[in-house]
N, C-alpha and C. Protein backbone atom coordinates (compact mmCIF):
# COMPACT_ATOMS: atom_id res chain seq x y z
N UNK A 1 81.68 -98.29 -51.15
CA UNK A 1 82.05 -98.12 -49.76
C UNK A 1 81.71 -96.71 -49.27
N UNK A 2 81.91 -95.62 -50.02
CA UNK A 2 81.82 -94.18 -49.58
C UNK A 2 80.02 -94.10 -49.71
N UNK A 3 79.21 -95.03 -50.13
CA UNK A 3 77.88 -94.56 -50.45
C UNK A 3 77.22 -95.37 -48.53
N UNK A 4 78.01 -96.42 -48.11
CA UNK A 4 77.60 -97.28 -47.06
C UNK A 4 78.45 -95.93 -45.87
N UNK A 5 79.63 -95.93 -45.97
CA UNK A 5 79.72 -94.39 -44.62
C UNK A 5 78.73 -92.99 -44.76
N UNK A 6 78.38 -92.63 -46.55
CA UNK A 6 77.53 -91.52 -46.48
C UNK A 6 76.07 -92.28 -45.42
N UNK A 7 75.65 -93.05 -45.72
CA UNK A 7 73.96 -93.21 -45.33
C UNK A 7 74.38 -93.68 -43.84
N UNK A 8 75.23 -94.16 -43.14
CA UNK A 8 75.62 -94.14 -41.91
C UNK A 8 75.94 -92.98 -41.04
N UNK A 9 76.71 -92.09 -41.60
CA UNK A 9 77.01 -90.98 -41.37
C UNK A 9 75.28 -89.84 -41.87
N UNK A 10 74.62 -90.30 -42.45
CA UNK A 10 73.53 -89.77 -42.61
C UNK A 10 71.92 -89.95 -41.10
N UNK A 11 72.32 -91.21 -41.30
CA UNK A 11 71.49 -92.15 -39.87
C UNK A 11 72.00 -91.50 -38.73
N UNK A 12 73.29 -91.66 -38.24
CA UNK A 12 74.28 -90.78 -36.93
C UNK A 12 73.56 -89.48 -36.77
N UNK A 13 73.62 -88.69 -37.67
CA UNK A 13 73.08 -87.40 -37.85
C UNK A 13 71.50 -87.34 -37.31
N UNK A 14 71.15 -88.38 -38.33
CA UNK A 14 69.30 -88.00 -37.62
C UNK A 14 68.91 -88.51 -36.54
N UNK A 15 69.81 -89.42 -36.09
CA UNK A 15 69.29 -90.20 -34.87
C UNK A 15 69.61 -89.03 -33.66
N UNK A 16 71.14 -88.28 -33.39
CA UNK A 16 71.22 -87.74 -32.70
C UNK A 16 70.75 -86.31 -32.80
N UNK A 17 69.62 -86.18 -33.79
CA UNK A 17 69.08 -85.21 -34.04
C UNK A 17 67.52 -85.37 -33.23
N UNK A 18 67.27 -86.48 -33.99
CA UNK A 18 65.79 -87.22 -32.98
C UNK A 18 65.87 -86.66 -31.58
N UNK A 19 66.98 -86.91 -30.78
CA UNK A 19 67.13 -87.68 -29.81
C UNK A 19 67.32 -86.14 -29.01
N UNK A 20 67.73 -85.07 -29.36
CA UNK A 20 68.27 -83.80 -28.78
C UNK A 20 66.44 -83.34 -28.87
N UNK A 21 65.78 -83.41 -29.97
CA UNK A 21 64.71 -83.04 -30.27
C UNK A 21 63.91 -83.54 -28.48
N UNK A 22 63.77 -84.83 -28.81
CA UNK A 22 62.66 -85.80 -27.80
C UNK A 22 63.36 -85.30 -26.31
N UNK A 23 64.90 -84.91 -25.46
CA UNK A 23 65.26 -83.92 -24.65
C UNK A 23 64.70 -83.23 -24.11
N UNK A 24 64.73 -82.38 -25.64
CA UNK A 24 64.46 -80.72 -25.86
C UNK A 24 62.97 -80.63 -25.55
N UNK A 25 62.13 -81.25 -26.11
CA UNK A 25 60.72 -81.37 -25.73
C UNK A 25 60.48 -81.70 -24.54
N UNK A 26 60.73 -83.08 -24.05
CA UNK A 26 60.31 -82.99 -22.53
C UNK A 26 60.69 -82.39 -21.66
N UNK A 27 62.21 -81.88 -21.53
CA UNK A 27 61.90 -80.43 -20.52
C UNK A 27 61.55 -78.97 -20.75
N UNK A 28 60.76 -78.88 -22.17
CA UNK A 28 60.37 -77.90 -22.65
C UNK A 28 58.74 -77.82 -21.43
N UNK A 29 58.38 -79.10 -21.82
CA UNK A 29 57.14 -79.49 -21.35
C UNK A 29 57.08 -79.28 -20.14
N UNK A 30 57.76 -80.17 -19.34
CA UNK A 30 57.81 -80.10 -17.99
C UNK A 30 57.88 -78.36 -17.15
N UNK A 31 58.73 -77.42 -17.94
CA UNK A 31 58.82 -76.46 -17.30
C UNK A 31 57.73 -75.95 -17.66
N UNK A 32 57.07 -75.49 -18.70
CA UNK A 32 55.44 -75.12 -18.80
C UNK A 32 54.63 -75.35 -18.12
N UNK A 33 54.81 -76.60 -18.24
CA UNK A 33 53.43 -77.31 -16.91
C UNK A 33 53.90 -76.62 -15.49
N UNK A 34 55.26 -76.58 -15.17
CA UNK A 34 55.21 -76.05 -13.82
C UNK A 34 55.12 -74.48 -13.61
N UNK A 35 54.97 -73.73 -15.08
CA UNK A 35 54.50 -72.48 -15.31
C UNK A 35 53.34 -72.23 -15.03
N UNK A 36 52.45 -73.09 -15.67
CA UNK A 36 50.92 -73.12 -15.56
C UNK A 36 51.02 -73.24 -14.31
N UNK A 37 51.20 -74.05 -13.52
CA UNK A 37 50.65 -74.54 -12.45
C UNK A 37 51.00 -73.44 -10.85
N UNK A 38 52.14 -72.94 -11.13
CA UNK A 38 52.20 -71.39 -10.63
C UNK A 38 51.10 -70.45 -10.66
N UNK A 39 51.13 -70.18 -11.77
CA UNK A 39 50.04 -69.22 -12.29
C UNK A 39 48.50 -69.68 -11.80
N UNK A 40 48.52 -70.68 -11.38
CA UNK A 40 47.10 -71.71 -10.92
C UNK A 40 47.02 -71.18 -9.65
N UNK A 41 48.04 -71.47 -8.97
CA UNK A 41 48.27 -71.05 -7.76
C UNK A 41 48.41 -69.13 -7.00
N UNK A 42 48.45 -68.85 -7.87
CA UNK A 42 48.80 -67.58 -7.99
C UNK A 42 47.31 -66.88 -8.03
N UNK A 43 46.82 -67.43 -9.05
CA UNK A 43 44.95 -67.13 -8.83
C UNK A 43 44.44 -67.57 -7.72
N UNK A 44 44.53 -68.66 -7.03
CA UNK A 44 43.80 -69.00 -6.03
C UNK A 44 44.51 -67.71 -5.17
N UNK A 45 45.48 -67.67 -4.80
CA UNK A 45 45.70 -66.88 -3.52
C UNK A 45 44.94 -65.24 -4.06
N UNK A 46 45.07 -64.93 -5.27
CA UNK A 46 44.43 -63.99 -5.61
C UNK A 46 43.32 -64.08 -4.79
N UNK A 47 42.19 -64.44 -5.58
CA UNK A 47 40.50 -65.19 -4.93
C UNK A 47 40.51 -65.00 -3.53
N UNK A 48 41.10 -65.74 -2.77
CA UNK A 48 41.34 -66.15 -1.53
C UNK A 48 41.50 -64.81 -0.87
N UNK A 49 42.32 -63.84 -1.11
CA UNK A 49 42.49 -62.16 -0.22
C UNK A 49 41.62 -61.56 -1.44
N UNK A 50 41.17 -61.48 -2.52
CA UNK A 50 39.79 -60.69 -2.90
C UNK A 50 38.39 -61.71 -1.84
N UNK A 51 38.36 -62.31 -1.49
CA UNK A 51 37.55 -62.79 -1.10
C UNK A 51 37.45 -62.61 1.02
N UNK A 52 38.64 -62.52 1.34
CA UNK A 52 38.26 -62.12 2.58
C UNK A 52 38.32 -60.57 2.33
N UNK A 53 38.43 -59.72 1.18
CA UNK A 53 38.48 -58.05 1.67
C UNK A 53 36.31 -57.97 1.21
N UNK A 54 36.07 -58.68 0.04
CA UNK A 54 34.84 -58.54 -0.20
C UNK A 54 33.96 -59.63 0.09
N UNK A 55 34.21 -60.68 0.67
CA UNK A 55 32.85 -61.68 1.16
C UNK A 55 33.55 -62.84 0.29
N UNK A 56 33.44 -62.38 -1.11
CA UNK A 56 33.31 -63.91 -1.55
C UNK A 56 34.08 -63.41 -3.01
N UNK A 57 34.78 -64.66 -3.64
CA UNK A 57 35.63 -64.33 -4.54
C UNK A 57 35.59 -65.62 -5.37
N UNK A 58 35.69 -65.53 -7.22
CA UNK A 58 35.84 -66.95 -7.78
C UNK A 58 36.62 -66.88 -8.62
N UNK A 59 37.46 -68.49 -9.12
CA UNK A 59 38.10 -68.55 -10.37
C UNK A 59 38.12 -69.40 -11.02
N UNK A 60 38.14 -69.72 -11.89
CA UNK A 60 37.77 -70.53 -12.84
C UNK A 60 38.96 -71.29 -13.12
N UNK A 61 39.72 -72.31 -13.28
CA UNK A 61 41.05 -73.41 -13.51
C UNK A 61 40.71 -74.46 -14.29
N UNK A 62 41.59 -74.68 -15.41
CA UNK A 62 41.49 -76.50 -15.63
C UNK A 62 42.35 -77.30 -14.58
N UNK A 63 42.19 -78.14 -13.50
CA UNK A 63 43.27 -78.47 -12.91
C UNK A 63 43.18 -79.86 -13.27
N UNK A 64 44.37 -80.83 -12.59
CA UNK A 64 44.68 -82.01 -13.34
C UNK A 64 45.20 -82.57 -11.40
N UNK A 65 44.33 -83.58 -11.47
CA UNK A 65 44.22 -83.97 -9.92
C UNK A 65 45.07 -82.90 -8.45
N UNK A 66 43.96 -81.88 -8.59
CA UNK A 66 44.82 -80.85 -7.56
C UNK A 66 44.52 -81.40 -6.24
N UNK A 67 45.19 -80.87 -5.44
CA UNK A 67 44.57 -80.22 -4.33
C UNK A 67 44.65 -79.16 -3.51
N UNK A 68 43.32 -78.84 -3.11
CA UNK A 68 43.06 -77.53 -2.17
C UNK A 68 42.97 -78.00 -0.83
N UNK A 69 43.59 -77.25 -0.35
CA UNK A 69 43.83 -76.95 1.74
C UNK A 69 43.79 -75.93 2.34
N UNK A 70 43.39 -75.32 2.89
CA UNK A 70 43.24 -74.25 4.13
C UNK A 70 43.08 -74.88 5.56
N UNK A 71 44.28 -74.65 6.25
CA UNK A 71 44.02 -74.46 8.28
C UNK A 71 45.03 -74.07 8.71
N UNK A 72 44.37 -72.85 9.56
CA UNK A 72 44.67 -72.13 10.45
C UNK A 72 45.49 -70.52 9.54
N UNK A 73 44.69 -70.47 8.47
CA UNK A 73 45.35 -69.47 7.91
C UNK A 73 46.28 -69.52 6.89
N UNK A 74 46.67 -70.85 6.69
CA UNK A 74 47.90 -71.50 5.55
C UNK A 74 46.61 -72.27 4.49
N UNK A 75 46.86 -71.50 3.23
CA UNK A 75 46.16 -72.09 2.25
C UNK A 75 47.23 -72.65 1.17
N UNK A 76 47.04 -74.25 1.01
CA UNK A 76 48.31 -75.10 0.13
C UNK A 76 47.26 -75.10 -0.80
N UNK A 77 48.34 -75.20 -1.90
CA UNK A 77 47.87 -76.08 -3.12
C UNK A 77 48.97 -77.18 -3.96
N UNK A 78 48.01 -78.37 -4.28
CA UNK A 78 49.61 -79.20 -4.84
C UNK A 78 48.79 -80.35 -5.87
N UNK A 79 49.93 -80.01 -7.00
CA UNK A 79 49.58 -80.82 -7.64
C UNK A 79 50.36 -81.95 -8.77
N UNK A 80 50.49 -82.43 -9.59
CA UNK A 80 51.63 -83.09 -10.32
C UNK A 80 52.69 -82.28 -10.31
N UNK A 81 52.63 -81.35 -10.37
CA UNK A 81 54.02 -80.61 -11.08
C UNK A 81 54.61 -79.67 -10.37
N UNK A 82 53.58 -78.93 -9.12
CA UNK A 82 53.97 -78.14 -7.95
C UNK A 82 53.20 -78.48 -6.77
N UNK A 83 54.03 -77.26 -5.88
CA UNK A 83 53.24 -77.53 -4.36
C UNK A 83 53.59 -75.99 -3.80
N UNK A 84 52.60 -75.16 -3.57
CA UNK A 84 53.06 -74.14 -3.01
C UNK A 84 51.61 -73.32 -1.70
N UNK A 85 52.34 -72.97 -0.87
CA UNK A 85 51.93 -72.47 0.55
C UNK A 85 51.91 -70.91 0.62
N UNK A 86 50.79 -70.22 1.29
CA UNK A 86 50.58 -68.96 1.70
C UNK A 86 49.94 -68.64 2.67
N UNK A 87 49.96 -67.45 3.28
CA UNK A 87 49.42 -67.22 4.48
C UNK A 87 48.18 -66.44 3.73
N UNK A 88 46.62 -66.35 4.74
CA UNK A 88 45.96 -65.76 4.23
C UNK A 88 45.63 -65.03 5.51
N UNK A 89 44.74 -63.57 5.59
CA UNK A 89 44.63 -63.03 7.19
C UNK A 89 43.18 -63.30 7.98
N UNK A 90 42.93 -64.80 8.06
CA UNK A 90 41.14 -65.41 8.06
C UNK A 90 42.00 -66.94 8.67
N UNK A 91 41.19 -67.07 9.60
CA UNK A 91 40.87 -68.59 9.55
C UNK A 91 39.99 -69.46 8.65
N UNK A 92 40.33 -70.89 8.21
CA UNK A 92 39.80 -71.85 7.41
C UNK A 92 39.93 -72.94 7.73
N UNK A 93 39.57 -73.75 7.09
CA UNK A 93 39.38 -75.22 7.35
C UNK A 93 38.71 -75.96 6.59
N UNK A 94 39.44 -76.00 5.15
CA UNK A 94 39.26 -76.79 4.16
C UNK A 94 40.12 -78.10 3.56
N UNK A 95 39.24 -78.84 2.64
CA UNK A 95 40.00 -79.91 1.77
C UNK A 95 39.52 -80.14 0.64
N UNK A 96 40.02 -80.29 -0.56
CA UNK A 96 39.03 -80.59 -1.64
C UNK A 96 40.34 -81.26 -2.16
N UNK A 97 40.45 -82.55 -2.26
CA UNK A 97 41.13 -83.55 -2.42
C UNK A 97 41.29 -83.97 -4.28
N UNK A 98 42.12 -84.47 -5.10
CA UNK A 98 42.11 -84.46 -6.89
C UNK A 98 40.83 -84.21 -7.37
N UNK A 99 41.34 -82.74 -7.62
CA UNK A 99 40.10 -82.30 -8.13
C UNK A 99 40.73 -81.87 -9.77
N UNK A 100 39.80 -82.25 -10.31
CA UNK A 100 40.30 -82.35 -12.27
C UNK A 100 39.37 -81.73 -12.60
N UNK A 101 39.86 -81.25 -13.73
CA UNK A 101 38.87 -80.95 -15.03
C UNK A 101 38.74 -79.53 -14.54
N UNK A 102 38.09 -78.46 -15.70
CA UNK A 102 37.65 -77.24 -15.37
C UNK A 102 36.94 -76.67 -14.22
N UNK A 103 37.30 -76.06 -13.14
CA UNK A 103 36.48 -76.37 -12.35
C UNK A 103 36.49 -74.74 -11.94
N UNK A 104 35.25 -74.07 -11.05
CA UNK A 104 35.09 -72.75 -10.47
C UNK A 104 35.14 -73.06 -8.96
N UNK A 105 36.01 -72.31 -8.66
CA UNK A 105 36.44 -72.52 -7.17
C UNK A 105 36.18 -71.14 -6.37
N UNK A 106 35.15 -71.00 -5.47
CA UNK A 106 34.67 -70.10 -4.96
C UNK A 106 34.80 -70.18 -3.60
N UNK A 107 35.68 -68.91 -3.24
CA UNK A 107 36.30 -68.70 -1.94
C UNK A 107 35.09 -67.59 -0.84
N UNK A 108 34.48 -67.95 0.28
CA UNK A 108 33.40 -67.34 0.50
C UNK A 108 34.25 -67.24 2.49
N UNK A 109 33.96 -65.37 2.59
CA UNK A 109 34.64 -65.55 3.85
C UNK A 109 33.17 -65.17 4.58
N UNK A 110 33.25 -66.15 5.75
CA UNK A 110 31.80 -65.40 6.52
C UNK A 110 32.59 -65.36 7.91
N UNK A 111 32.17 -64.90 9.05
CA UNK A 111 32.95 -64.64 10.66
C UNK A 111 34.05 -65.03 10.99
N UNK A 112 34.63 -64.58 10.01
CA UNK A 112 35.84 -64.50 10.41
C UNK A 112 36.83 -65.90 9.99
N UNK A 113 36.09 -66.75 8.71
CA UNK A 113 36.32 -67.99 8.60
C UNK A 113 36.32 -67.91 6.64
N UNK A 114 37.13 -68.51 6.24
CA UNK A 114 37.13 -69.02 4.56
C UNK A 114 36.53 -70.10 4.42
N UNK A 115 35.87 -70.58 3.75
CA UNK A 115 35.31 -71.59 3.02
C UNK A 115 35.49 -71.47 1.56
N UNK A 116 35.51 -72.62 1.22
CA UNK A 116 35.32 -73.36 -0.36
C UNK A 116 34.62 -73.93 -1.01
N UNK A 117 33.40 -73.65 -2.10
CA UNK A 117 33.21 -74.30 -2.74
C UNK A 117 33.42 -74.61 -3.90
N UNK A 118 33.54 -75.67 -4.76
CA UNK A 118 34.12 -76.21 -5.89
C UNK A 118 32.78 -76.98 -6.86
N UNK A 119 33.13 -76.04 -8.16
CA UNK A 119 31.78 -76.72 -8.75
C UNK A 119 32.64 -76.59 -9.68
């Protein structure tokens, strides 16, 4: 009888050990990803004011179905895991709709206007 409560009392243990683990991981995960994805964002607006003080500005991202927006001076970005907004001092008028995979995103200001291209 004491050998059937040890291996029960053994199972109890690992299961709610599993289970704190599989938790512990996915919002380990989740907050990373919305780390990264800051920091994603954080470069673009970089790019974006190096790029209206010198012409043209690039950065390099893995993104995972983003998207890019600029009008009227508000450049968004949003993607699975965030969504965040900035003012830039240029007019624009962009879209580059899930855009994945490694990509170089080159911010080019000409009269007084931002553009994007994405390769």
């Amino acid at each position: 009888m004491a050998e059937i409560l040890e291996y029960a009392l053994v199972f109890l243990v690992s299961t709610l050990v599993a289970s704190f683990s599989i938790g512990f991981y996915s919002t380990y995960t989740t907050a990373v990803a919305g780390s990264v994805q800051r920091a994603d964002f954080s470069s673009l607006v970089g790019a974006a004011m190096a790029a209206v003080e010198r012409g043209n500005s690039s950065v390099t991202l893995s993104l995972d179905d983003a998207s890019v927006s600029c009008s009227a001076g508000l450049l968004s970005y949003a993607s699975v895991s965030y969504q965040g907004n900035s003012t830039i001092p240029t007019g624009c008028n962009f879209t580059d709709d899930h855009v994945s995979g490694t990509r170089t995103l080159t911010f080019i200001a000409t009269g007084g206007s931002l553009r994007l291209a994405v390769r």
